[in-house]
PDB file of N, CA and C in Angstrom:
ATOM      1  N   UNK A   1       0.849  -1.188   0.000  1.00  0.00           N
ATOM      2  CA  UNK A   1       0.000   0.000   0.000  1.00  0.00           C
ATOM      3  C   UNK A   1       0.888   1.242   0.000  1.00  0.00           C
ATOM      4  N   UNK A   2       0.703   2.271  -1.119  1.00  0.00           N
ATOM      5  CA  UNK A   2       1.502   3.440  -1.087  1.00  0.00           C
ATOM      6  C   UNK A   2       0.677   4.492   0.105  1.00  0.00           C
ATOM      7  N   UNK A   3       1.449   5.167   0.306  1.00  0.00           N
ATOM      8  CA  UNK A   3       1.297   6.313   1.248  1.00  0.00           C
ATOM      9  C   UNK A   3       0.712   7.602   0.979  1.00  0.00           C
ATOM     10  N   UNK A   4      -0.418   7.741   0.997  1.00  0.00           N
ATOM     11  CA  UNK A   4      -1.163   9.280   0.660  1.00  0.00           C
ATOM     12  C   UNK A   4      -0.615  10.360   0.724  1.00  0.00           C
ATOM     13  N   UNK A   5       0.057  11.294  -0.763  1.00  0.00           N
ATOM     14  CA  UNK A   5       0.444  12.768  -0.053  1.00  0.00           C
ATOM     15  C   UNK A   5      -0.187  13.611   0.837  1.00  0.00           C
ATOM     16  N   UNK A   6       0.690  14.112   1.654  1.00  0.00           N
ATOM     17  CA  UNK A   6       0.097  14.487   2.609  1.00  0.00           C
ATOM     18  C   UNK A   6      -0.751  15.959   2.011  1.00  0.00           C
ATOM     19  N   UNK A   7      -1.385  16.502   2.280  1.00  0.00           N
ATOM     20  CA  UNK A   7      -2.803  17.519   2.221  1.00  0.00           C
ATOM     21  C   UNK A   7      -1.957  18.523   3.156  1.00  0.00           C
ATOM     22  N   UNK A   8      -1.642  19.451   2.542  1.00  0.00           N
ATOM     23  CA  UNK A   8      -1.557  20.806   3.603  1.00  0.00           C
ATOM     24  C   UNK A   8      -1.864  22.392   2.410  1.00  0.00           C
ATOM     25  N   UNK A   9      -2.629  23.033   3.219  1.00  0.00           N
ATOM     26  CA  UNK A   9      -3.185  23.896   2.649  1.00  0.00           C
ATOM     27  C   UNK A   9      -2.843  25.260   3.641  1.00  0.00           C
ATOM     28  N   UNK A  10      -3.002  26.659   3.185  1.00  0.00           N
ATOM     29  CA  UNK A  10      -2.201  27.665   3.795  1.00  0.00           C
ATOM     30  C   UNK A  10      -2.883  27.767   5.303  1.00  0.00           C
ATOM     31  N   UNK A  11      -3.636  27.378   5.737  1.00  0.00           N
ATOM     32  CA  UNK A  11      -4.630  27.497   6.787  1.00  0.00           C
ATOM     33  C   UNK A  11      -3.661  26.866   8.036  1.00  0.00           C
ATOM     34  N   UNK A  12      -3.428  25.432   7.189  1.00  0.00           N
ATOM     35  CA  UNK A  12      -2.724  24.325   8.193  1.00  0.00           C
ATOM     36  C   UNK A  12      -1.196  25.312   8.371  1.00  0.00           C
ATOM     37  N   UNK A  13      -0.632  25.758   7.305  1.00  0.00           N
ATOM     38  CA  UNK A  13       0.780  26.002   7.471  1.00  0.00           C
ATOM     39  C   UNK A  13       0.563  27.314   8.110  1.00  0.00           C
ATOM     40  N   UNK A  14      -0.292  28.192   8.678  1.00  0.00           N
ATOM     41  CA  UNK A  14      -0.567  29.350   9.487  1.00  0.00           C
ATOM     42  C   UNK A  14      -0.291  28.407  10.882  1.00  0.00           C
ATOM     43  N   UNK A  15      -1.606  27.454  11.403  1.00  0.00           N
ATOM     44  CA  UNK A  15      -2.092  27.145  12.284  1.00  0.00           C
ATOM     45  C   UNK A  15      -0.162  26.172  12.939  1.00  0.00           C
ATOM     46  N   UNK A  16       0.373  25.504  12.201  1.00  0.00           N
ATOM     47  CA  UNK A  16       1.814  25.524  12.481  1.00  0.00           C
ATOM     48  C   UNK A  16       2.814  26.161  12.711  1.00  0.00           C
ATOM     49  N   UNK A  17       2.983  27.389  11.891  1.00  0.00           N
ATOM     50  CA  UNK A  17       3.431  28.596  12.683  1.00  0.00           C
ATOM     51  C   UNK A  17       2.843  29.353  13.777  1.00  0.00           C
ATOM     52  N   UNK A  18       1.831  28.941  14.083  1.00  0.00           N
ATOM     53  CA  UNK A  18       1.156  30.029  15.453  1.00  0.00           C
ATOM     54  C   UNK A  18       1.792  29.243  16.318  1.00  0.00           C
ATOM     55  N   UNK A  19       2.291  27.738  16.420  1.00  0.00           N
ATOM     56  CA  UNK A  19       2.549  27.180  17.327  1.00  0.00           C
ATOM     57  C   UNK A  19       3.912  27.193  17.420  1.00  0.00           C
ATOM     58  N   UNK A  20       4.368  27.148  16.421  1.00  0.00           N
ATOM     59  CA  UNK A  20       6.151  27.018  16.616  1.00  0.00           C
ATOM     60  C   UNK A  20       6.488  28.365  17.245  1.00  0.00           C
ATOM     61  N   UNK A  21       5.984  29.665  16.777  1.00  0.00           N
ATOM     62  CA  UNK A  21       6.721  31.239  16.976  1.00  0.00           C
ATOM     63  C   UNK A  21       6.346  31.416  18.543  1.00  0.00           C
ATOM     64  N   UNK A  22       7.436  31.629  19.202  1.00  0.00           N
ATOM     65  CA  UNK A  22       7.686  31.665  20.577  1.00  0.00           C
ATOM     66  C   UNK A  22       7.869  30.994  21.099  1.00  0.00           C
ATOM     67  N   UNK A  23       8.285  29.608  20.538  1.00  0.00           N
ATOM     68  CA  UNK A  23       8.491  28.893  21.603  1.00  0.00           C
ATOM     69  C   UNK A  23      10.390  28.307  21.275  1.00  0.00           C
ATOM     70  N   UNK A  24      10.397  28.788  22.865  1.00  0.00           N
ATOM     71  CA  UNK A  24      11.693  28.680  22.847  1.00  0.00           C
ATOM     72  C   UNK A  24      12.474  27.598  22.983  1.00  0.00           C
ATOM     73  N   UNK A  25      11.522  26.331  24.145  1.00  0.00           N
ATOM     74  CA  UNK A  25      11.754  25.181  24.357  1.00  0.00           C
ATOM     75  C   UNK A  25      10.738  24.485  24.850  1.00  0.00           C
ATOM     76  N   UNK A  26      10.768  23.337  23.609  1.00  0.00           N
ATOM     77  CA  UNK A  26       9.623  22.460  23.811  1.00  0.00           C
ATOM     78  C   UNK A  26       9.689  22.115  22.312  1.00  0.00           C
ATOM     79  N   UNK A  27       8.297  21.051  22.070  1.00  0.00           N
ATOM     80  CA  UNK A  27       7.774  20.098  20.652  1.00  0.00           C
ATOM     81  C   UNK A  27       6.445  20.758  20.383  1.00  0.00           C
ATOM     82  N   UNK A  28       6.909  20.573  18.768  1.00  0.00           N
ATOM     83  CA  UNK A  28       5.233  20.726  17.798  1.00  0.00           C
ATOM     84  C   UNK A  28       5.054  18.948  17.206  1.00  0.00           C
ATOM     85  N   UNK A  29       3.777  18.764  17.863  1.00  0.00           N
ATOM     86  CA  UNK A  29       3.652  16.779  17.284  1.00  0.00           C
ATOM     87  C   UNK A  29       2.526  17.324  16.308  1.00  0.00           C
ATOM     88  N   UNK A  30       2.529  16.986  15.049  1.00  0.00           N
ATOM     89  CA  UNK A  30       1.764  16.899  13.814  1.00  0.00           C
ATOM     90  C   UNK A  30       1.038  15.491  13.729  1.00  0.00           C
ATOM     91  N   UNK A  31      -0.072  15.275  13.859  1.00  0.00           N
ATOM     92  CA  UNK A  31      -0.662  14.063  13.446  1.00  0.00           C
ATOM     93  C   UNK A  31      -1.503  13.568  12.161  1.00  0.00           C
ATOM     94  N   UNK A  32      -1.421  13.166  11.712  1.00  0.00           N
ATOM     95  CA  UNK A  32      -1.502  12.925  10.330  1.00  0.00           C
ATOM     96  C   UNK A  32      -2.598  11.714  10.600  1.00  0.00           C
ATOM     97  N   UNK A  33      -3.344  11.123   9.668  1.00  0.00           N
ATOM     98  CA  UNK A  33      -4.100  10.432   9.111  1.00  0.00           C
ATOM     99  C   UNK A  33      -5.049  10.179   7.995  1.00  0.00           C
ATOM    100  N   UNK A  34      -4.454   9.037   7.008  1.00  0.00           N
ATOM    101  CA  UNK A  34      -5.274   9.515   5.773  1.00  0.00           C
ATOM    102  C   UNK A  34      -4.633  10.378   4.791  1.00  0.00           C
ATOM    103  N   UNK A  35      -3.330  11.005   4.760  1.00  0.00           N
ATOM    104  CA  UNK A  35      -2.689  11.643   4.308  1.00  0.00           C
ATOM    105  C   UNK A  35      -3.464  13.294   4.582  1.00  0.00           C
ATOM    106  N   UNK A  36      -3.829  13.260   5.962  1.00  0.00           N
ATOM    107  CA  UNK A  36      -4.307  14.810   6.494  1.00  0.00           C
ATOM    108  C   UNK A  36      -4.017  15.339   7.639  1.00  0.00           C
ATOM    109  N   UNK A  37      -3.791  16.002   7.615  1.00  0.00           N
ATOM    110  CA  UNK A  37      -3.504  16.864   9.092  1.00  0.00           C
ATOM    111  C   UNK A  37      -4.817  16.765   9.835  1.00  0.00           C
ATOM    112  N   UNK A  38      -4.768  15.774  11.231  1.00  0.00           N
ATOM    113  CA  UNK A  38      -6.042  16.241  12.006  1.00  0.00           C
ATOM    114  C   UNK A  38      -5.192  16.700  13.142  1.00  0.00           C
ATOM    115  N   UNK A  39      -4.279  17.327  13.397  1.00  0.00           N
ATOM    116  CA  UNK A  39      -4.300  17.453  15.348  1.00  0.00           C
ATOM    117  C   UNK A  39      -2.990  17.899  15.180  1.00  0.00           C
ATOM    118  N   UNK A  40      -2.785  19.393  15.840  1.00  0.00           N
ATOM    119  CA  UNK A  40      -1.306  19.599  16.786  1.00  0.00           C
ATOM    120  C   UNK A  40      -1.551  19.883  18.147  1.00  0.00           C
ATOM    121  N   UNK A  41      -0.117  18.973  18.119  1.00  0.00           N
ATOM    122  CA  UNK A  41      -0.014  19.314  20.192  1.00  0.00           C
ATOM    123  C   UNK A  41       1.244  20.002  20.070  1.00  0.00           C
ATOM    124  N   UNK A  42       1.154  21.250  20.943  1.00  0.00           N
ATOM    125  CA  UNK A  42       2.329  22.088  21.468  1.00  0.00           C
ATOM    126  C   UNK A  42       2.761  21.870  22.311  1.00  0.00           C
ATOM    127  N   UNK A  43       3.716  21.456  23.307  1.00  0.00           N
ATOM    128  CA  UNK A  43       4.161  21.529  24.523  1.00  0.00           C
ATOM    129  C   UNK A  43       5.441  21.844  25.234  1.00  0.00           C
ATOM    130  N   UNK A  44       5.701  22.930  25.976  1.00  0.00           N
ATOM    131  CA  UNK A  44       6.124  24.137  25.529  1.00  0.00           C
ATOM    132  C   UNK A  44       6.802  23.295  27.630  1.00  0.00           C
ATOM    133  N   UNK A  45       8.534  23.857  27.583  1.00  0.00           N
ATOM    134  CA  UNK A  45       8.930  24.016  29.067  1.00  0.00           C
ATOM    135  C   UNK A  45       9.684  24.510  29.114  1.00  0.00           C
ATOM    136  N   UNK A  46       9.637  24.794  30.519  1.00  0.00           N
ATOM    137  CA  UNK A  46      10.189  25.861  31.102  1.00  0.00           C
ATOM    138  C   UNK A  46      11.295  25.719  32.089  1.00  0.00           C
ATOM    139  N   UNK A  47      13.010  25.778  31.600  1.00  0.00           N
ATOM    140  CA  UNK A  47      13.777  25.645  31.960  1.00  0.00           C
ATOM    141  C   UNK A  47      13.918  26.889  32.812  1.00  0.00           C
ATOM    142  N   UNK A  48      14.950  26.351  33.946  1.00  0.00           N
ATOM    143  CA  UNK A  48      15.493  27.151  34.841  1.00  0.00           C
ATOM    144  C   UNK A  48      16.993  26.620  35.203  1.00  0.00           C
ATOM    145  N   UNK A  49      17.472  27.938  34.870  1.00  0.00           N
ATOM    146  CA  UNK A  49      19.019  27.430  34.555  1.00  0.00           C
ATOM    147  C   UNK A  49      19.559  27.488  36.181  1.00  0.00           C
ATOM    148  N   UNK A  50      19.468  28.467  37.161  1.00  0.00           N
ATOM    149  CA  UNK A  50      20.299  28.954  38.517  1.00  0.00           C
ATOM    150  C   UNK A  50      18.982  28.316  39.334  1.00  0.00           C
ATOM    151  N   UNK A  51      19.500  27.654  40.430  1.00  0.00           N
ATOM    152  CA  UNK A  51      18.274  27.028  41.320  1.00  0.00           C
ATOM    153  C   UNK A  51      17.806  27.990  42.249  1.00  0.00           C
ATOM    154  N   UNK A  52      16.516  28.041  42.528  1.00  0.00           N
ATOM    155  CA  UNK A  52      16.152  28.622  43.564  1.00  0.00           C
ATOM    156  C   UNK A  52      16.476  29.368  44.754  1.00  0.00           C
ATOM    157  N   UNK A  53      16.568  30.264  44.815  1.00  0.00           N
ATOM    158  CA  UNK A  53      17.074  30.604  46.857  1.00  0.00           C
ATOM    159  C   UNK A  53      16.492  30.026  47.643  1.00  0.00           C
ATOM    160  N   UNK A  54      15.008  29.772  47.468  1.00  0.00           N
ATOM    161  CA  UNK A  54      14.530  29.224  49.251  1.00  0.00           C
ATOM    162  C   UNK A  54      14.121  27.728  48.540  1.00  0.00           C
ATOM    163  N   UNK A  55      15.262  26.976  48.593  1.00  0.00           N
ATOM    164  CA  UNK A  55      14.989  25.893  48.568  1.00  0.00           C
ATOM    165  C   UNK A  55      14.881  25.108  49.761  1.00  0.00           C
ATOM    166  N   UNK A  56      14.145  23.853  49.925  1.00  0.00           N
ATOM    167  CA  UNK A  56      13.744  23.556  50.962  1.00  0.00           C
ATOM    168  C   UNK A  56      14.663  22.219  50.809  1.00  0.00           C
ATOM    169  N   UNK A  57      15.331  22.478  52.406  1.00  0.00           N
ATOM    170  CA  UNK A  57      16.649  21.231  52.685  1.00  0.00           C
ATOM    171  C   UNK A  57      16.080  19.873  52.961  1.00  0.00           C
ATOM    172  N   UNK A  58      16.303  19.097  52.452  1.00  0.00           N
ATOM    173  CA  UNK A  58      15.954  17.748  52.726  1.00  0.00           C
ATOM    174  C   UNK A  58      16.157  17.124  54.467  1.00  0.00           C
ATOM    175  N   UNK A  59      15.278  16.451  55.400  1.00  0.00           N
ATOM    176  CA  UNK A  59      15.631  16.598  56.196  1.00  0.00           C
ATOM    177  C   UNK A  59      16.752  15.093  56.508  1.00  0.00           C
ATOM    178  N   UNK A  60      17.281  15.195  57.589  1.00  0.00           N
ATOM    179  CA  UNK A  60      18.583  14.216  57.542  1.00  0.00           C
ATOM    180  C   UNK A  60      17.964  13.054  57.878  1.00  0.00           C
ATOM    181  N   UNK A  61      17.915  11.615  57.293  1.00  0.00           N
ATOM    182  CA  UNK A  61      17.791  10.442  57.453  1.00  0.00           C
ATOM    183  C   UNK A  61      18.354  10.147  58.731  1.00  0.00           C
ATOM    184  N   UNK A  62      17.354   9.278  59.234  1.00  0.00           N
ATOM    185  CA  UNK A  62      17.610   8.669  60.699  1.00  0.00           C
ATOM    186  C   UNK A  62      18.236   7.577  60.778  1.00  0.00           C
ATOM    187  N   UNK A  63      19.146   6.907  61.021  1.00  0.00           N
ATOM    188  CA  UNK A  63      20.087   5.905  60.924  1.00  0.00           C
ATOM    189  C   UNK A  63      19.480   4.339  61.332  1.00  0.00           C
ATOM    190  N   UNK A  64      18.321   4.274  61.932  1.00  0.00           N
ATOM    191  CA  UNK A  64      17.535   2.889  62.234  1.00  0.00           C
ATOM    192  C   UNK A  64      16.255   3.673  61.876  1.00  0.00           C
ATOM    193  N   UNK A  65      15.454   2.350  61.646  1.00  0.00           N
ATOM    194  CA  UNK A  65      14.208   2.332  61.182  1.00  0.00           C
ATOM    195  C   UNK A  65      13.345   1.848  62.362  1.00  0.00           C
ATOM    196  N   UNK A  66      12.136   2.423  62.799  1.00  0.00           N
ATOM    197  CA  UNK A  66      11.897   2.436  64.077  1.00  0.00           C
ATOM    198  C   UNK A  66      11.339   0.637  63.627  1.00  0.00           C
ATOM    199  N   UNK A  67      10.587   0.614  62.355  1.00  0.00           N
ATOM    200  CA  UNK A  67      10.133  -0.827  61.806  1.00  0.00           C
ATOM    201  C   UNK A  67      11.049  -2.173  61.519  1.00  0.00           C
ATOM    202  N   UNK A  68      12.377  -1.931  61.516  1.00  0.00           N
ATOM    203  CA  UNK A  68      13.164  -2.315  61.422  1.00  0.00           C
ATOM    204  C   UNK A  68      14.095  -3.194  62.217  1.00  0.00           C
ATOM    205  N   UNK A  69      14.459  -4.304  61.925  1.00  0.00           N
ATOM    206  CA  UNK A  69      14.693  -5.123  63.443  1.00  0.00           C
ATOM    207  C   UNK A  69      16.184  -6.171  62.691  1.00  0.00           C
ATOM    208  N   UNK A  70      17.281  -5.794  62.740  1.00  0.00           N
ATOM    209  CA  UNK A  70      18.122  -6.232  62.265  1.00  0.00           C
ATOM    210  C   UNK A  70      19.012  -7.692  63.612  1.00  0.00           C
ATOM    211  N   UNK A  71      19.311  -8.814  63.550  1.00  0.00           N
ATOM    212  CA  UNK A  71      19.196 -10.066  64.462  1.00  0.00           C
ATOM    213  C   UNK A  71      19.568  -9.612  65.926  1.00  0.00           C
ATOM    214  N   UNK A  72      18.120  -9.351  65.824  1.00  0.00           N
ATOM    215  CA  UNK A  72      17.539  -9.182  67.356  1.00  0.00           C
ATOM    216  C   UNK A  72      18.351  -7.963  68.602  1.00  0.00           C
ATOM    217  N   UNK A  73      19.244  -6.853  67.659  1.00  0.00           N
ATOM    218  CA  UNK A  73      19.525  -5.746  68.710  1.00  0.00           C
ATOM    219  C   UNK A  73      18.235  -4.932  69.418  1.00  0.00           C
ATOM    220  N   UNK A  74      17.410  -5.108  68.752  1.00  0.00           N
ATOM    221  CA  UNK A  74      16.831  -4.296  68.959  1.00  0.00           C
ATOM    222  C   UNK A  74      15.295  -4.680  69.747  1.00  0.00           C
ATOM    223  N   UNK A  75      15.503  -6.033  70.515  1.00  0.00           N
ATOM    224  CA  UNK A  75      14.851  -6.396  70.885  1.00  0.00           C
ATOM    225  C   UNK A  75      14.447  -6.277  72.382  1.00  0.00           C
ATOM    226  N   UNK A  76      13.459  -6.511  73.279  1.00  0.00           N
ATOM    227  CA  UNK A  76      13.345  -5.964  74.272  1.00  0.00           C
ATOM    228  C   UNK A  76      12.231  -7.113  75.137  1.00  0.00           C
ATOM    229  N   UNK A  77      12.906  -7.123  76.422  1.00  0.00           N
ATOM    230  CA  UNK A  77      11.791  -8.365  76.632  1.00  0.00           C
ATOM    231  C   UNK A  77      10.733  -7.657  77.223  1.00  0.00           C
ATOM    232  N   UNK A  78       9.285  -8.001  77.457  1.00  0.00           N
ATOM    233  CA  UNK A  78       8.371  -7.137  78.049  1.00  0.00           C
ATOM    234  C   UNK A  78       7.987  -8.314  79.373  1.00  0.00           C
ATOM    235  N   UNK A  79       7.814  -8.127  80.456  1.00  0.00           N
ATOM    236  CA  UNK A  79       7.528  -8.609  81.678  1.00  0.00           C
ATOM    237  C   UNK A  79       5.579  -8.606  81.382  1.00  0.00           C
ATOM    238  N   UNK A  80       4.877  -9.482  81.529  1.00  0.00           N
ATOM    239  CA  UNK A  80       3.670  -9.707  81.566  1.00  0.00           C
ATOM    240  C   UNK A  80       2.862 -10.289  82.800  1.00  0.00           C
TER     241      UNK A  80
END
């Protein structure tokens, strides 16, 4: 089966440039079917080159796990 030329008319090649102009970083996905343009997705991000000032510090890992029971240190007898 040969492959349908694709159909683009000045409308489509507007509606492709509205999406590409400005964008600085990110994808234009063209979907095709039938040899036609039905569908663009723009999706457009937003890099940040220098990190944040109020970044929030991770807090420090606790060295045992209160769930955690490694051969039997941590065991405790209970009087009943």
């Amino acid at each position: 089966m040969m492959a349908k030329p694709l159909e683009v008319d000045q409308v489509w090649l507007d509606r492709i440039l509205e999406q590409v102009n400005g964008l600085q970083y990110g994808s234009v996905n063209i979907t095709v079917h039938d040899g036609r343009i039905v569908q663009i997705d723009r999706t457009e991000r937003t890099r940040y080159d220098q990190p944040s000032h109020k970044q929030v510090q991770p807090e420090p890992q606790k060295t045992a796990n209160a769930n955690s029971h490694s051969s039997g240190d941590n065991l405790r007898a209970v009087a009943q």
